[in-house]
Protein backbone atom coordinates (compact mmCIF):
# COMPACT_ATOMS: atom_id res chain seq x y z
CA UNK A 1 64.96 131.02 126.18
CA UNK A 2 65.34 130.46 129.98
CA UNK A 3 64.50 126.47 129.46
CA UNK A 4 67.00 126.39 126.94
CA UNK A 5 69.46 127.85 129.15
CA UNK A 6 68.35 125.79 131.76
CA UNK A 7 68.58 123.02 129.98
CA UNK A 8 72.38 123.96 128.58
CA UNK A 9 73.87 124.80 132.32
CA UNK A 10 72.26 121.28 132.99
CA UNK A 11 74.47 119.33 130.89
CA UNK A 12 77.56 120.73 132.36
CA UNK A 13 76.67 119.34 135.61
CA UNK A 14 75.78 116.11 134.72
CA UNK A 15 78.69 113.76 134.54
CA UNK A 16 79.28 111.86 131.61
CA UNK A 17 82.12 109.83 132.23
CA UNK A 18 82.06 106.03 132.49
CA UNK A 19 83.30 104.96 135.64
CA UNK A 20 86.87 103.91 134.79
CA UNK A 21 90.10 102.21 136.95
CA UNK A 22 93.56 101.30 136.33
CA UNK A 23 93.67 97.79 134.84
CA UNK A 24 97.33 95.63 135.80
CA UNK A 25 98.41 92.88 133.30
CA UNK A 26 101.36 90.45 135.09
CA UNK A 27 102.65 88.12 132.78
CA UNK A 28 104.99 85.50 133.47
CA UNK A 29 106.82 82.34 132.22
CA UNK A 30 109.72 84.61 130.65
CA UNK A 31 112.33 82.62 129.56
CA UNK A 32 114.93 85.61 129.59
CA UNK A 33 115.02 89.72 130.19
CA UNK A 34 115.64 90.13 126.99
CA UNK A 35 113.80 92.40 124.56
CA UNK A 36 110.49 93.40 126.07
CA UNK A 37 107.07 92.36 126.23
CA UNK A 38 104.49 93.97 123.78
CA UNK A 39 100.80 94.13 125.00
CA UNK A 40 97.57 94.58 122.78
CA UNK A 41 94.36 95.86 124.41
CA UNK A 42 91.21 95.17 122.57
CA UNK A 43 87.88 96.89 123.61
CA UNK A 44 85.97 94.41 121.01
CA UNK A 45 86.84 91.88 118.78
CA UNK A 46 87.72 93.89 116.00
CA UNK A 47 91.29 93.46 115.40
CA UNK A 48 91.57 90.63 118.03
CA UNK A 49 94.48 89.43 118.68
CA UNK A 50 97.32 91.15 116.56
CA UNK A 51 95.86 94.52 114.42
CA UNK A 52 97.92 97.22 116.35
CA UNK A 53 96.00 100.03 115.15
CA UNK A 54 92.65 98.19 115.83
CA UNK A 55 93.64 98.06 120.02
CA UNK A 56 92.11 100.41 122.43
CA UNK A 57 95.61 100.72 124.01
CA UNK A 58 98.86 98.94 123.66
CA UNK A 59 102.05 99.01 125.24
CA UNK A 60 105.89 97.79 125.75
CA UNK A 61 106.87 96.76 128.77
CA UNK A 62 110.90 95.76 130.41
CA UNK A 63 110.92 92.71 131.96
CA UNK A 64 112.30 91.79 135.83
CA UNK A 65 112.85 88.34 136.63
CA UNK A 66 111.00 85.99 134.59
CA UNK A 67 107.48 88.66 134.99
CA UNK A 68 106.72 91.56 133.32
CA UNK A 69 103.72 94.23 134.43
CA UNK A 70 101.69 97.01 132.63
CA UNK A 71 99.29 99.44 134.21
CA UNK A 72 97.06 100.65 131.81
CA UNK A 73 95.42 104.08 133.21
CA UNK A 74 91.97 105.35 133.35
CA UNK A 75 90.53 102.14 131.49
CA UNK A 76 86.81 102.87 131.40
CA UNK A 77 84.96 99.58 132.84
CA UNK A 78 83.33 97.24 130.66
CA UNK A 79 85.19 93.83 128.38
CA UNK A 80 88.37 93.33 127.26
CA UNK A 81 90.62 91.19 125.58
CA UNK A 82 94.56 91.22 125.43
CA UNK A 83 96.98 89.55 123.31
CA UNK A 84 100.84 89.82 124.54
CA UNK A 85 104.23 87.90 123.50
CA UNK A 86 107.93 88.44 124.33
CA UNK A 87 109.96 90.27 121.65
CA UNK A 88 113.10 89.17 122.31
CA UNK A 89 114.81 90.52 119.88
CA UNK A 90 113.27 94.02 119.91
CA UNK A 91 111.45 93.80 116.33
CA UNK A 92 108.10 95.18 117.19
CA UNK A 93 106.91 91.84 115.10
CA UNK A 94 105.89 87.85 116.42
CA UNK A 95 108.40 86.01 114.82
CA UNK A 96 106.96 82.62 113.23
CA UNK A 97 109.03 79.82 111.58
CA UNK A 98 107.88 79.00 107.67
CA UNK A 99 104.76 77.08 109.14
CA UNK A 100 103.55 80.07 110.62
CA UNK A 101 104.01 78.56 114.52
CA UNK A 102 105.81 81.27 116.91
CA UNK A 103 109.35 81.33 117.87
CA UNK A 104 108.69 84.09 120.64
CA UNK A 105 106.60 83.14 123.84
CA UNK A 106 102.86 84.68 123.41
CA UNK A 107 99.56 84.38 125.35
CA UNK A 108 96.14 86.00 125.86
CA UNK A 109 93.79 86.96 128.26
CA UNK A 110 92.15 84.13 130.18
CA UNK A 111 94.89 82.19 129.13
CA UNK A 112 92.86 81.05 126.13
CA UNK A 113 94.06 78.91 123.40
CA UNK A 114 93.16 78.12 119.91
CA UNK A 115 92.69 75.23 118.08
CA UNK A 116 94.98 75.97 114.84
CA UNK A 117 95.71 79.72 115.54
CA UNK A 118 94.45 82.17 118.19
CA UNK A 119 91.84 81.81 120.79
CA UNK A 120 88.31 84.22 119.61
CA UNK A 121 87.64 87.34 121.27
CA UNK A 122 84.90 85.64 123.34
CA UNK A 123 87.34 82.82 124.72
CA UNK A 124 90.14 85.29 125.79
CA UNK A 125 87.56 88.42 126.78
CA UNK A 126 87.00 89.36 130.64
CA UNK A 127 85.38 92.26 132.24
CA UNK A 128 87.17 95.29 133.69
CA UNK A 129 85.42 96.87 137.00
CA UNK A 130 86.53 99.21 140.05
CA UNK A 131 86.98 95.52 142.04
CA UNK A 132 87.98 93.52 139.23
CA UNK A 133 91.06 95.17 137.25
CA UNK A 134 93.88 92.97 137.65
CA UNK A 135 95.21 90.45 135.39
CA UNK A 136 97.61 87.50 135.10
CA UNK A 137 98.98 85.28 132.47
CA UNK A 138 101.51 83.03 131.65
CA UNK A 139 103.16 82.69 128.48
CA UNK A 140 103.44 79.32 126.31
């Protein structure tokens, strides 16, 4: 009984937390301050680039200038992958034309690009750390 008491009081010591920072995403090349920009946080690639309730986090940001900037808070370390555009008219939606091809500036993480459609998860994925947590982009 004593070891498994032991043993219990043990585990409330121990820490299990993953190390974890706050990671900054500046994006720029905004054409206007209009709208806001809408960011996608992927912890893996399912979901990448655009399935909102596939994203570890995600978040709408005002824009200042021609930049905008999110801090996302307590990210635990490890990869990531973001996918971001301007919403310019407040939808909550990329707007396309009838071929599919945005009207609203958009980008990802590494500033990756894809052939015909988005970059994969691998191209646009870098690694979060206590030295390594901010983030910049500009939008096409």
């Amino acid at each position: 009984m004593k070891i498994i008491l032991l043993f219990l009081a043990m585990l409330f010591i121990i820490d299990f937390d993953q190390d974890s920072t706050d990671l900054t995403i500046t994006v720029s090349g905004l054409k206007n301050e209009s709208g806001v920009v809408r960011v996608l946080l992927f912890k893996g690639e399912d979901g990448f680039p655009s399935k909102v309730d596939k994203a570890f986090k995600n978040a709408s940001v005002s824009i200042k200038g021609d930049k905008a900037s999110i801090v996302f808070k307590d990210i635990p370390e490890g990869t990531y992958a973001f996918s971001v555009f301007h919403d310019s008219l407040n939808t909550g939606k990329l707007r396309t034309n009838a071929l599919g091809i945005p009207k609203d500036a958009y980008g990802f993480s590494n500033n990756a690009s894809g052939t015909f459609g988005p970059p994969s998860y691998k191209d646009a994925s870098f690694k979060v750390t206590a030295d390594q947590n901010k983030v910049s982009i500009n939008l096409r």
